[in-house]
Protein backbone atom coordinates (compact mmCIF):
# COMPACT_ATOMS: atom_id res chain seq x y z
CA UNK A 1 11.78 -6.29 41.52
CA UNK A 2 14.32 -9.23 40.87
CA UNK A 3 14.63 -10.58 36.91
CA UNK A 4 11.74 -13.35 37.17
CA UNK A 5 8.97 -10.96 38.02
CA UNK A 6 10.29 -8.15 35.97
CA UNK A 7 10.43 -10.54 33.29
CA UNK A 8 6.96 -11.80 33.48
CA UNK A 9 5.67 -8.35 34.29
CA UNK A 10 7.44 -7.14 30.73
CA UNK A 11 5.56 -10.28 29.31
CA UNK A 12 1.86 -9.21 30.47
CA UNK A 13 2.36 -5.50 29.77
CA UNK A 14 2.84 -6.82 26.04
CA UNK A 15 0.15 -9.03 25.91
CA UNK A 16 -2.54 -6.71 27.49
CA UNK A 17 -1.07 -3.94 25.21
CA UNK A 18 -1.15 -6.13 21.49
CA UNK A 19 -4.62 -6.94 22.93
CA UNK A 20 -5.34 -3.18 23.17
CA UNK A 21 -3.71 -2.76 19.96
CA UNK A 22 -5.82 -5.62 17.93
CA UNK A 23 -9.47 -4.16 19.82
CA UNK A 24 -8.78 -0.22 19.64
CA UNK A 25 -7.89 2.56 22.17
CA UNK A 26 -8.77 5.73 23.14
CA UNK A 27 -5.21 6.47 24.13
CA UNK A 28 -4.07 9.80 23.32
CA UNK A 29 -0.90 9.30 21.26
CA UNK A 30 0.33 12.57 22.05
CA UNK A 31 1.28 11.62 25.31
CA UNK A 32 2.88 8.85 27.02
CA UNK A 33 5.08 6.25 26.25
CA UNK A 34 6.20 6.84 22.57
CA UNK A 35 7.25 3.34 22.36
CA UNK A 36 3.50 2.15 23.30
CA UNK A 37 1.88 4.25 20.86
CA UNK A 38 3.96 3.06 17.79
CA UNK A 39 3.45 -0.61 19.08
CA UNK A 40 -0.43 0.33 19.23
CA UNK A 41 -0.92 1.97 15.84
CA UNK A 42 1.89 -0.59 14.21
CA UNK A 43 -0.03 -3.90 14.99
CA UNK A 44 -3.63 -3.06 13.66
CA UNK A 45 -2.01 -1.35 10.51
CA UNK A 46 0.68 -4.37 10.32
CA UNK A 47 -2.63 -6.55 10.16
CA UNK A 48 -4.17 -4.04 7.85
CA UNK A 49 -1.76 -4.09 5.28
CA UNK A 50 -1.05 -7.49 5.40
CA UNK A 51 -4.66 -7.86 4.61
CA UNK A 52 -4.40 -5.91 1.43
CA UNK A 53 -1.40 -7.82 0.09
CA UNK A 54 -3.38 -11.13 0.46
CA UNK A 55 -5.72 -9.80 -2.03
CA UNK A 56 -2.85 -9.86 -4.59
CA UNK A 57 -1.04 -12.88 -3.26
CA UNK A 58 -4.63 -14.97 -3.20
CA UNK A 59 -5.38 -13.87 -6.58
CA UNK A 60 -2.76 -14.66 -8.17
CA UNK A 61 -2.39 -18.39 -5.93
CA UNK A 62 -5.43 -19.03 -8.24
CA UNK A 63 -5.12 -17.38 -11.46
CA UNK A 64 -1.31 -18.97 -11.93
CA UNK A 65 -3.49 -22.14 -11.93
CA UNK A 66 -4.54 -21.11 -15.81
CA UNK A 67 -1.27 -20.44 -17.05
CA UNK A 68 1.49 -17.76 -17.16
CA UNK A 69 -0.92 -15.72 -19.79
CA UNK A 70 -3.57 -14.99 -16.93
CA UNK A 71 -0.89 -14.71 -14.47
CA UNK A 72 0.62 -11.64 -16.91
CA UNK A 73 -3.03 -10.46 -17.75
CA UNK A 74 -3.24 -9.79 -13.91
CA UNK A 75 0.54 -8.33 -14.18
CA UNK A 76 -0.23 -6.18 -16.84
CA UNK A 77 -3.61 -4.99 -15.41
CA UNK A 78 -2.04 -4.21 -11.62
CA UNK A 79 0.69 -2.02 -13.35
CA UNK A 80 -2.48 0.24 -14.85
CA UNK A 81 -4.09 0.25 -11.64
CA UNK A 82 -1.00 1.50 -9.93
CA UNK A 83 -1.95 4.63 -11.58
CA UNK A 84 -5.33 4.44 -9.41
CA UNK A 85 -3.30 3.58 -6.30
CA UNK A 86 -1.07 6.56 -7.14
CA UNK A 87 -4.38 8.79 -6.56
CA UNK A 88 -5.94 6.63 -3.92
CA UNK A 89 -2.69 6.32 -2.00
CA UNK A 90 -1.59 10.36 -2.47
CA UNK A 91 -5.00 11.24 -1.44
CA UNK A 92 -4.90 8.85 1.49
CA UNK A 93 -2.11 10.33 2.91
CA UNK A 94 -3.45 13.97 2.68
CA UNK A 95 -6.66 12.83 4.51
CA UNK A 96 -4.19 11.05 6.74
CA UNK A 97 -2.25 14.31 7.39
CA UNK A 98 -5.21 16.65 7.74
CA UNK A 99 -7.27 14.16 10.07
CA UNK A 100 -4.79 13.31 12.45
CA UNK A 101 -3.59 17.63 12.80
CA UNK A 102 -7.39 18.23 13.33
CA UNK A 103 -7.03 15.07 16.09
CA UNK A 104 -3.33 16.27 17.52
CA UNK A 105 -5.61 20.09 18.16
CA UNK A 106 -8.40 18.13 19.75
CA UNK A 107 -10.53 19.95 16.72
CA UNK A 108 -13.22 16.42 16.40
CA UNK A 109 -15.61 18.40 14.52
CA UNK A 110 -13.06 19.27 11.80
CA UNK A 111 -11.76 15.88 11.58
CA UNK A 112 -14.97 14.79 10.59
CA UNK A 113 -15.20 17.51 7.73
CA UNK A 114 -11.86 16.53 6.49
CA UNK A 115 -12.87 12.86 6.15
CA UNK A 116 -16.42 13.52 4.50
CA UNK A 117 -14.47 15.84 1.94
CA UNK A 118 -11.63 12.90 0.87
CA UNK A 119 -14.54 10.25 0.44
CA UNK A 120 -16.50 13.06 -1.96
CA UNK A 121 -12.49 13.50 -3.60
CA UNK A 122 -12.50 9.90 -4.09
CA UNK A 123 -15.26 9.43 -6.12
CA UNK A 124 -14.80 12.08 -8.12
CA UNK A 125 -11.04 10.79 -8.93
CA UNK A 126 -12.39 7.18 -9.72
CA UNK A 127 -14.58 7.56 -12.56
CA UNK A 128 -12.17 8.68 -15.30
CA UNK A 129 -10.38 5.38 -14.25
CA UNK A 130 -13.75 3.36 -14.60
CA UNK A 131 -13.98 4.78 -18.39
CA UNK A 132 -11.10 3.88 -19.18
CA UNK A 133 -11.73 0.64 -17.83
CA UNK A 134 -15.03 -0.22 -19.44
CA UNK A 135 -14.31 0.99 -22.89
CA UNK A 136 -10.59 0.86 -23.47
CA UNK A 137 -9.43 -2.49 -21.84
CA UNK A 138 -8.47 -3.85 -25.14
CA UNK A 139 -6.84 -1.18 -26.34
CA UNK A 140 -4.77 -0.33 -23.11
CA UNK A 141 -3.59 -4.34 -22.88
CA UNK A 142 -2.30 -3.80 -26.24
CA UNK A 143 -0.31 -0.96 -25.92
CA UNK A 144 1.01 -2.90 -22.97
CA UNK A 145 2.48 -5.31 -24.84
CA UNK A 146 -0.12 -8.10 -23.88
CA UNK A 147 -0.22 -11.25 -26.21
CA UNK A 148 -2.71 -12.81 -27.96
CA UNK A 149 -4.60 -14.85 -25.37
CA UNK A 150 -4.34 -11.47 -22.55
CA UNK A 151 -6.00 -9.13 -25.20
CA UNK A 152 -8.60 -11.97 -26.51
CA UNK A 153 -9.32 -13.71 -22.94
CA UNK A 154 -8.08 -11.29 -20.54
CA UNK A 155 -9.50 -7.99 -21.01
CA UNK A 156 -12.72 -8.91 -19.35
CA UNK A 157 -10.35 -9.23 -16.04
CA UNK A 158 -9.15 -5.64 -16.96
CA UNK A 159 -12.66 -4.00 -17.35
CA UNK A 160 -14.01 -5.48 -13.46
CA UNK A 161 -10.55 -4.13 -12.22
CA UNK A 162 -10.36 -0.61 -13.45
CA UNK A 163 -14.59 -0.36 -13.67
CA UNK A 164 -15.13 -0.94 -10.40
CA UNK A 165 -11.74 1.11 -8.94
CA UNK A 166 -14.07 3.34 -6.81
CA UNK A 167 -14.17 0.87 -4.43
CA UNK A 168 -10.50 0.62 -4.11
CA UNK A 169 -10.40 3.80 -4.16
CA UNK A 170 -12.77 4.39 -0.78
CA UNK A 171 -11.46 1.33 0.55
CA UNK A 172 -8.43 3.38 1.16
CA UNK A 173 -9.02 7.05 1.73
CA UNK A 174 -11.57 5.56 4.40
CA UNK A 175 -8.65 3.67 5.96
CA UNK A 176 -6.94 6.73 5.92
CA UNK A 177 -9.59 8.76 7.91
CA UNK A 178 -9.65 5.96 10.83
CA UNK A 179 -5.76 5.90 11.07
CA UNK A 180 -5.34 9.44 10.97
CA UNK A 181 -7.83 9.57 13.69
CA UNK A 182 -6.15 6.80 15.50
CA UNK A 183 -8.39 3.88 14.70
CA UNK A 184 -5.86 1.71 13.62
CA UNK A 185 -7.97 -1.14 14.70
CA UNK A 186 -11.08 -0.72 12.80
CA UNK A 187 -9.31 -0.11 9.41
CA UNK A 188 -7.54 -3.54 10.23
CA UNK A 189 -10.96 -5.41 10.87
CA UNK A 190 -12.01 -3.88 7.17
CA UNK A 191 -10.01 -5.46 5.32
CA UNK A 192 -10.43 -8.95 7.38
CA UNK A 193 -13.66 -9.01 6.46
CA UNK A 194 -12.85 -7.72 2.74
CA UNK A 195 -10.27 -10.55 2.65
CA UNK A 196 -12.65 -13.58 3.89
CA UNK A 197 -14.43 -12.58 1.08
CA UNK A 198 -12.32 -12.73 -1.05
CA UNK A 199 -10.83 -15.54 -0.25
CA UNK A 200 -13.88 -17.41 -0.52
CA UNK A 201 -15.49 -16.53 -3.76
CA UNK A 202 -11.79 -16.55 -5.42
CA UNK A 203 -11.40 -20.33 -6.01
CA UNK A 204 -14.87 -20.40 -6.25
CA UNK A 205 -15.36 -17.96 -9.64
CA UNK A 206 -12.09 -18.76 -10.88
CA UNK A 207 -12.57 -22.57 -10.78
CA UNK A 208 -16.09 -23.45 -10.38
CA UNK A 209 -16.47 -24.68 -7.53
CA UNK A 210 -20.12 -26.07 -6.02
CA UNK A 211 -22.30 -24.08 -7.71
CA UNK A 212 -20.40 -21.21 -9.07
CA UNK A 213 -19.57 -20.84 -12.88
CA UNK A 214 -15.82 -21.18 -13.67
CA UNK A 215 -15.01 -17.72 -15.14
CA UNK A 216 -11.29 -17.82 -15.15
CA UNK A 217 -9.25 -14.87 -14.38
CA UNK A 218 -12.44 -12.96 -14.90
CA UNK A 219 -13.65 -14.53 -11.69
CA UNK A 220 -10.85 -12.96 -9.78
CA UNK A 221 -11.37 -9.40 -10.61
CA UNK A 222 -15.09 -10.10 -9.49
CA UNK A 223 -14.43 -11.59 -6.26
CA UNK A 224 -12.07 -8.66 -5.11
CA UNK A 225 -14.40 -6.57 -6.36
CA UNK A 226 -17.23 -7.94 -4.09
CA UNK A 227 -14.88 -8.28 -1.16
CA UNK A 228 -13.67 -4.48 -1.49
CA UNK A 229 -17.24 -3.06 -1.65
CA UNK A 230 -18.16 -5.37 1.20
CA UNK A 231 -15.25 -3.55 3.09
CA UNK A 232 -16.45 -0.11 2.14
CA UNK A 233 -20.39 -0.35 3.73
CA UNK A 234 -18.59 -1.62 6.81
CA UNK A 235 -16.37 1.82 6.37
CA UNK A 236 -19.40 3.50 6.58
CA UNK A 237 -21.60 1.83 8.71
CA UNK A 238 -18.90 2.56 11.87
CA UNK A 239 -18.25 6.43 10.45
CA UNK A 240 -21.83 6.91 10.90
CA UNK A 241 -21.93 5.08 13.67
CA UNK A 242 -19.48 6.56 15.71
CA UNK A 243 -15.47 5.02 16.19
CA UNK A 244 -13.43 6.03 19.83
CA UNK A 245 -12.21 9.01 18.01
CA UNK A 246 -14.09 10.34 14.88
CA UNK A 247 -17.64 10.12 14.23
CA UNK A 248 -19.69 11.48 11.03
CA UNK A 249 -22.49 13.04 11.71
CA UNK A 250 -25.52 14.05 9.37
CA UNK A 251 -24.98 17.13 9.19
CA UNK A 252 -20.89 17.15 7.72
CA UNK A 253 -22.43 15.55 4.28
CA UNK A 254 -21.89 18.23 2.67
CA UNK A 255 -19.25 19.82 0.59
CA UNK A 256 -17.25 21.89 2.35
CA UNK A 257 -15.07 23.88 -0.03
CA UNK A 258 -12.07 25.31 2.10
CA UNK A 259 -11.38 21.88 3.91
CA UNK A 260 -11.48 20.15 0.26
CA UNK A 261 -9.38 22.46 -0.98
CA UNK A 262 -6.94 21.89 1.88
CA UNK A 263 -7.34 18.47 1.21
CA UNK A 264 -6.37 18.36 -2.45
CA UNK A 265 -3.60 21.07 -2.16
CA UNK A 266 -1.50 18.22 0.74
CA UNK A 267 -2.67 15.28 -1.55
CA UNK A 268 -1.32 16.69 -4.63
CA UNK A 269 2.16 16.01 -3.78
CA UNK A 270 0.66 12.50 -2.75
CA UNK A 271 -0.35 11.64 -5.74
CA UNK A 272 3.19 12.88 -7.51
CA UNK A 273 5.36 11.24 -5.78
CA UNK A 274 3.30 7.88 -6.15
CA UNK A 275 2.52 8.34 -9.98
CA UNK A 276 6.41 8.82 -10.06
CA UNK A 277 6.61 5.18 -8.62
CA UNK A 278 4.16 3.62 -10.59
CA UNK A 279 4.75 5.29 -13.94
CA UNK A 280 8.08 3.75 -13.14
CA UNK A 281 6.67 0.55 -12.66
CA UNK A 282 4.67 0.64 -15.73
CA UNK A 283 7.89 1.30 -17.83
CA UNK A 284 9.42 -1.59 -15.64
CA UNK A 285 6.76 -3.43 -16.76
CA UNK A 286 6.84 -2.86 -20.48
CA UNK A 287 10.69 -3.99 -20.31
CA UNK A 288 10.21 -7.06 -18.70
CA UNK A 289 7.16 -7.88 -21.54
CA UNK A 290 9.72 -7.63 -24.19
CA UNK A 291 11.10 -10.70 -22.76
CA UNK A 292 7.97 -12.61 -22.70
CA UNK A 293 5.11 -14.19 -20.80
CA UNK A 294 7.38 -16.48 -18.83
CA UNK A 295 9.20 -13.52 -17.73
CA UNK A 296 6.44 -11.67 -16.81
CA UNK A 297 4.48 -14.22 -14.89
CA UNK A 298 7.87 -14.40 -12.95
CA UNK A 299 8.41 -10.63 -12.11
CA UNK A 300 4.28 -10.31 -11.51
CA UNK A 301 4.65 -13.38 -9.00
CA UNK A 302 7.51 -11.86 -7.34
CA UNK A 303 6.30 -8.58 -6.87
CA UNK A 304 3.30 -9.94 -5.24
CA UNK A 305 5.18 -11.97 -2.60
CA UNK A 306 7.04 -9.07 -1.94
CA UNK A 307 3.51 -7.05 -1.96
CA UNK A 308 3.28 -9.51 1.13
CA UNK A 309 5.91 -8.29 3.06
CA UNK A 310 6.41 -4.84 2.11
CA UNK A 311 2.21 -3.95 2.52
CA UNK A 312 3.00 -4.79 6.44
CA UNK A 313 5.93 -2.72 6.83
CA UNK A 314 3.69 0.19 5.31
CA UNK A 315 1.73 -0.42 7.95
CA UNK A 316 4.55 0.25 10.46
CA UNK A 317 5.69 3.30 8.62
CA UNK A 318 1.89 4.52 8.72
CA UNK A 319 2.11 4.68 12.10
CA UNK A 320 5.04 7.45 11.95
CA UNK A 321 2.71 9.37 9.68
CA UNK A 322 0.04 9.38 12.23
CA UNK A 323 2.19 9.74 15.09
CA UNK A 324 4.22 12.81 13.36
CA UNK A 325 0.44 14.53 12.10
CA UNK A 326 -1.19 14.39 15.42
CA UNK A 327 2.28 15.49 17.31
CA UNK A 328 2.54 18.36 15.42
CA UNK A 329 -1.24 19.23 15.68
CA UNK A 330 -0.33 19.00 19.51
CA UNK A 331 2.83 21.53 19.04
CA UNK A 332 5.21 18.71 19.93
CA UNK A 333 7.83 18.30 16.91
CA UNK A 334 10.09 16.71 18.76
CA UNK A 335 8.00 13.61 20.12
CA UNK A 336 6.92 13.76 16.28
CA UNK A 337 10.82 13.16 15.17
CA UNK A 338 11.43 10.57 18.02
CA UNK A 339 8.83 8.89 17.18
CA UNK A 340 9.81 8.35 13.32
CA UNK A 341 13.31 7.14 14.48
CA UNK A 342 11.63 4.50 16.76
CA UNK A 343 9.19 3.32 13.60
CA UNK A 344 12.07 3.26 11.46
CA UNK A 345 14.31 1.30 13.19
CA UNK A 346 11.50 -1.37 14.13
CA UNK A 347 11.09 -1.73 10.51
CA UNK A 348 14.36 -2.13 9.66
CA UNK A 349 14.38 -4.85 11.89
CA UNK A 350 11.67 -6.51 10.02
CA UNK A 351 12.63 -5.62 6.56
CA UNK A 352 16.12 -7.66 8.16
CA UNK A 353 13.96 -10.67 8.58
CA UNK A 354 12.03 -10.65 5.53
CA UNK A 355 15.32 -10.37 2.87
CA UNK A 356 17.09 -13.53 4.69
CA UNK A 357 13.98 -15.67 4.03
CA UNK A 358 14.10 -14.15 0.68
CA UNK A 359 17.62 -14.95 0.05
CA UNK A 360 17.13 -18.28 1.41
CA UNK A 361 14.12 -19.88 0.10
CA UNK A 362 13.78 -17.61 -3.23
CA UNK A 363 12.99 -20.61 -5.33
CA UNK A 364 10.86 -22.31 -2.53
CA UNK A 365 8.11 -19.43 -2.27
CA UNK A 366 7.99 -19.00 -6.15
CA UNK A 367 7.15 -22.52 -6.39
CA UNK A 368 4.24 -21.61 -4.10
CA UNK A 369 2.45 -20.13 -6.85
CA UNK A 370 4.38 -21.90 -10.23
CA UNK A 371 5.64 -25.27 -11.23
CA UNK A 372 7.02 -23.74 -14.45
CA UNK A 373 10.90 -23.94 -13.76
CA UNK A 374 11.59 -20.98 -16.36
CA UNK A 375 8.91 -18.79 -14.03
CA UNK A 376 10.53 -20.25 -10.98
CA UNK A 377 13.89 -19.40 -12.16
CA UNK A 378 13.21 -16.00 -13.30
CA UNK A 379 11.22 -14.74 -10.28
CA UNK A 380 13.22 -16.37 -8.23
CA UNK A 381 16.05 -14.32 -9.50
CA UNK A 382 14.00 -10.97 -8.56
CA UNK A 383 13.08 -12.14 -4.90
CA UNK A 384 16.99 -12.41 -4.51
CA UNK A 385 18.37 -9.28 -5.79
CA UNK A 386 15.67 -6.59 -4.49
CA UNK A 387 15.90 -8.15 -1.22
CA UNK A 388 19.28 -7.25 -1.21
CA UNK A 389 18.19 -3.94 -0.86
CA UNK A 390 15.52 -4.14 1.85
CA UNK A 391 17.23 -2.80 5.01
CA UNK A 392 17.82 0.39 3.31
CA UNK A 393 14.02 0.75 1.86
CA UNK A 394 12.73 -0.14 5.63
CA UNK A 395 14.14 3.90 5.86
CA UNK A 396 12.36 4.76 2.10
CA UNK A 397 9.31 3.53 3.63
CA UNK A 398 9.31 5.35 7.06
CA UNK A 399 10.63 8.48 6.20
CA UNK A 400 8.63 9.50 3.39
CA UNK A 401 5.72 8.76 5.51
CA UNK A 402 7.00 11.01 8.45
CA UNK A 403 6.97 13.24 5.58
CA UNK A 404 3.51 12.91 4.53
CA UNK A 405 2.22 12.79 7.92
CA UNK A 406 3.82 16.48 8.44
CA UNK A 407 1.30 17.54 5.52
CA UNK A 408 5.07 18.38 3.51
CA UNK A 409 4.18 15.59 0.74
CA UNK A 410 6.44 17.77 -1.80
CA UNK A 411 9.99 16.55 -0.18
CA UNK A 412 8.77 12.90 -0.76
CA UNK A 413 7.50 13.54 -4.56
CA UNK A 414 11.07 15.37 -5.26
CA UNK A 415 13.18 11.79 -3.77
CA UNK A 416 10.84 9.68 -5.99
CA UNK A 417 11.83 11.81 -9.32
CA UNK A 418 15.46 11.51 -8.54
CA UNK A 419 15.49 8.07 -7.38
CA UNK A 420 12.70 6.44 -10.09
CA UNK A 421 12.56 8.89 -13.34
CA UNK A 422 16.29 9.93 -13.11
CA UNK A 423 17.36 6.48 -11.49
CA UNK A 424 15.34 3.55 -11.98
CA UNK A 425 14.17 3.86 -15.49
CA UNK A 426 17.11 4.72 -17.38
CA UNK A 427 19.40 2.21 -15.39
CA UNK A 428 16.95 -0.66 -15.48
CA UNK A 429 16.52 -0.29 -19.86
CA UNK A 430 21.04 0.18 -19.77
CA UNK A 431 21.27 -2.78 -18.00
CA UNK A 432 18.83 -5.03 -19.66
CA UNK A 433 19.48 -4.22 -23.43
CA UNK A 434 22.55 -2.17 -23.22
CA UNK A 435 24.22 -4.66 -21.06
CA UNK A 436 22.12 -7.51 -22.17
CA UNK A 437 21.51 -8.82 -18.48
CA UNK A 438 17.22 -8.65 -19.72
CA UNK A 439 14.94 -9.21 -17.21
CA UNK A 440 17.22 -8.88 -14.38
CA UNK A 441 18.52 -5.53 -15.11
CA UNK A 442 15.61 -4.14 -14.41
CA UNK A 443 15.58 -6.25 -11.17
CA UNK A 444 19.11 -4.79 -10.71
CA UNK A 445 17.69 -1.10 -10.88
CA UNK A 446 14.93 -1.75 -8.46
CA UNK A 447 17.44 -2.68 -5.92
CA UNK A 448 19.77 0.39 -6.48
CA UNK A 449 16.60 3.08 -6.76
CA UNK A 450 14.71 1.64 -3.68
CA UNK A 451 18.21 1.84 -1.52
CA UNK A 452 18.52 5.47 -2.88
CA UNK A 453 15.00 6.49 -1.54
CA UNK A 454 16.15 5.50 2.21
CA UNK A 455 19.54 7.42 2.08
CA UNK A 456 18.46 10.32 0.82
CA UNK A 457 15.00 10.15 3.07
CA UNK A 458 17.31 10.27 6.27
CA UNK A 459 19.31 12.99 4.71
CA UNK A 460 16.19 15.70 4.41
CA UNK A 461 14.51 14.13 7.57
CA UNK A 462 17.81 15.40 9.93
CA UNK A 463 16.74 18.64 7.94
CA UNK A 464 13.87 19.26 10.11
CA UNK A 465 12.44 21.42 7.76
CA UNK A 466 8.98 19.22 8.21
CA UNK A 467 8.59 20.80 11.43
CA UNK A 468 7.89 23.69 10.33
CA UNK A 469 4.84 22.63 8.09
CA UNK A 470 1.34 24.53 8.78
CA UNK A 471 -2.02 22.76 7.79
């Protein structure tokens, strides 16, 4: 085959395999190209989480038009939510783990137990968040360090966020069933339609636009809202209804006591090594508030540009946990490891990308969203130095992933306590009031802490101890 056909041959496998990618497969990605699988589970989940991080980005597009108050009320309110990620995400990755071993054994059946079990967890785990939402909003922006105007006028933003969590909370652990079973595809088309949405009612409620009220950053938090629980009866219209590779039938409903156990004993670690992170970020949080609302709205406008980039390079290292779970379920550790190195390394190579632009056009993109030059200058200070880091976290992305995947979700939870409670915290509040650098210490300490999750990820992944992990 001389260059020219090769070439073009190269150039149609690709297209007819991102096609097969963005509709869905019934491939079995325990076989086969390795390559091919991670390119088919990386697009839709690529797509997927880029989806999620519009949520933030759009919001905030529309809220900075109020001021840098509602821009930190929405700051403020996304670090308590992290807490509710922490137990949406930890659980997600347990019914990720479970779901795709069941799937990597050919065990259907049991797959479909698994999943019905993590949607029964997530409910359960959303309603002390929804209290605490509806009765203590006030009270929790305070202790936050919120001014005047956030506590007065912002709270109402706070109680639609954490009141209505459950349906972040399924919008997830769903996502997670249909990716563990290798419907990468479906999870993406979720959160397009949870995003349109979204997108739609957000100028809409925030502004008043046509008929809608203007309700301010009030109007945000009810527009996700709506968008999210628009996402979740789709969820469960096509679990019902039957996806290529997992199906819930009538008759699974039920609680099933030995698979939920299962199911919370592989989440737990989850969940502790991502209320590590955010607990982190909270305290990151409450330093940068001590500097003000101008350097708050800058950090909160950062962080959700690089929400942006970092959701879709999630997505890639979700495939690894997929890829590793079902590998294993299929007694094949070493496709499992393979595959993590290709992921990881893919990754990198976007992560490359994404920290030049940074570097580049830092002021540009915070512009996007401010014309405040003290927010500009402030988040454009934290674009620049974490992206410093970012070919090192592509790794302390992946590999904690291939970790989770493996069901061994305690390795992961032990990096995040050395890197954020023994690392991050103590070296971000040294360098900003020790060292008087403020704000960007703690941007400082993000860069060194996230770097120090990738080394010492590779470290315990050549282990191979994961391997070894029964579910």
């Amino acid at each position: 085959m001389n260059p020219e056909v090769r070439s073009k041959y190269r150039a149609k496998t690709l297209f007819t395999d991102l096609r097969d990618a963005i509709r869905g497969t019934e491939m079995d990605y325990t076989e086969g190209s390795i390559g091919r699988a991670v390119l088919l589970l990386s697009v839709p989940m690529i797509l997927e989480m880029a989806m999620e991080s519009t949520f933030a980005v759009v919001d905030v597009f529309f809220v900075s038009k109020l001021g840098s108050s509602a821009v930190a009320t929405v700051g403020l309110t996304e670090s308590l939510l992290t807490l509710m990620y922490a137990v949406a995400i930890g659980l997600a990755m347990g019914t990720t783990a479970v779901v795709s071993r069941r799937i990597g054994e050919k065990k259907k059946q049991e797959a479909g137990i698994a999943g019905v079990q993590s949607i029964w967890i997530a409910i359960i785990a959303s309603l002390p968040f929804a209290i605490v939402g509806l009765f203590f909003a006030k009270d929790v922006l305070i202790l936050m360090g919120g001014d005047d105007w956030v506590v007065t006028q912002g709270y109402r933003y706070t109680q639609w966020m954490l009141g209505g969590n459950a349906v972040i909370m399924l919008l997830f652990v769903i996502n997670a069933i249909f990716r563990g079973a290798g419907d990468a595809a479906i999870a993406m088309r979720v959160l397009i339609i949870s995003n349109g949405i979204n997108i739609f009612l957000d100028p809409a409620l925030i502004l008043g636009l046509g008929p809608f009220p203007a309700m301010g950053v009030e109007g945000a938090a009810i527009a996700t809202n709506i968008g999210r629980a628009t996402g979740v009866i789709f969820q469960l219209f096509i679990l019902f209804r039957g996806a290529k590779h997992i199906k819930i039938l009538r008759s699974q409903i039920g609680i099933h006591v030995e698979t939920m156990k299962t199911l919370i004993t592989t989440s737990l670690g989850g969940i502790g090594q991502f209320i590590i992170a955010t607990s982190s970020w909270i305290f990151l949080v409450r330093i940068v508030s001590e500097f003000g609302s101008i350097a708050l709205a800058g950090y909160t406008i950062a962080v959700r540009i690089f929400i942006f980039t970092i959701e879709p390079a999630w997505g890639m290292s979700n495939a690894a946990a997929t890829l590793v779970g079902q590998n294993l379920g299929a007694g094949k550790p070493d496709r499992a490891e393979r595959s993590t190195w290709i992921t990881g390394f893919a990754t990198m190579g976007f992560m490359f990308l994404v920290s030049i632009c940074y570097v580049l056009f830092d002021e540009e993109l915070i512009r996007i969203f401010s014309q405040e030059q003290e927010v500009i200058a402030t988040g454009a200070d934290c674009l620049r130095i974490i992206a410093y880091g970012y070919l090192l976290y592509a790794w302390g992305m992946v590999m904690p992933q291939a970790f989770n995947g493996a069901g061994d979700t305690i390795t992961p939870t032990k990096i995040n306590f050395v890197a954020f409670w023994l690392c991050e915290i103590p070296l971000a509040y040294f360098l900003a009031f020790n060292l008087d650098l403020k704000q960007e210490g703690v941007y400082w300490s993000v860069m060194v802490s996230e770097s120090l999750i990738g080394i010492i990820g590779i470290i315990w992944f050549r282990r191979g101890k994961w391997k070894e992990k029964k579910l």
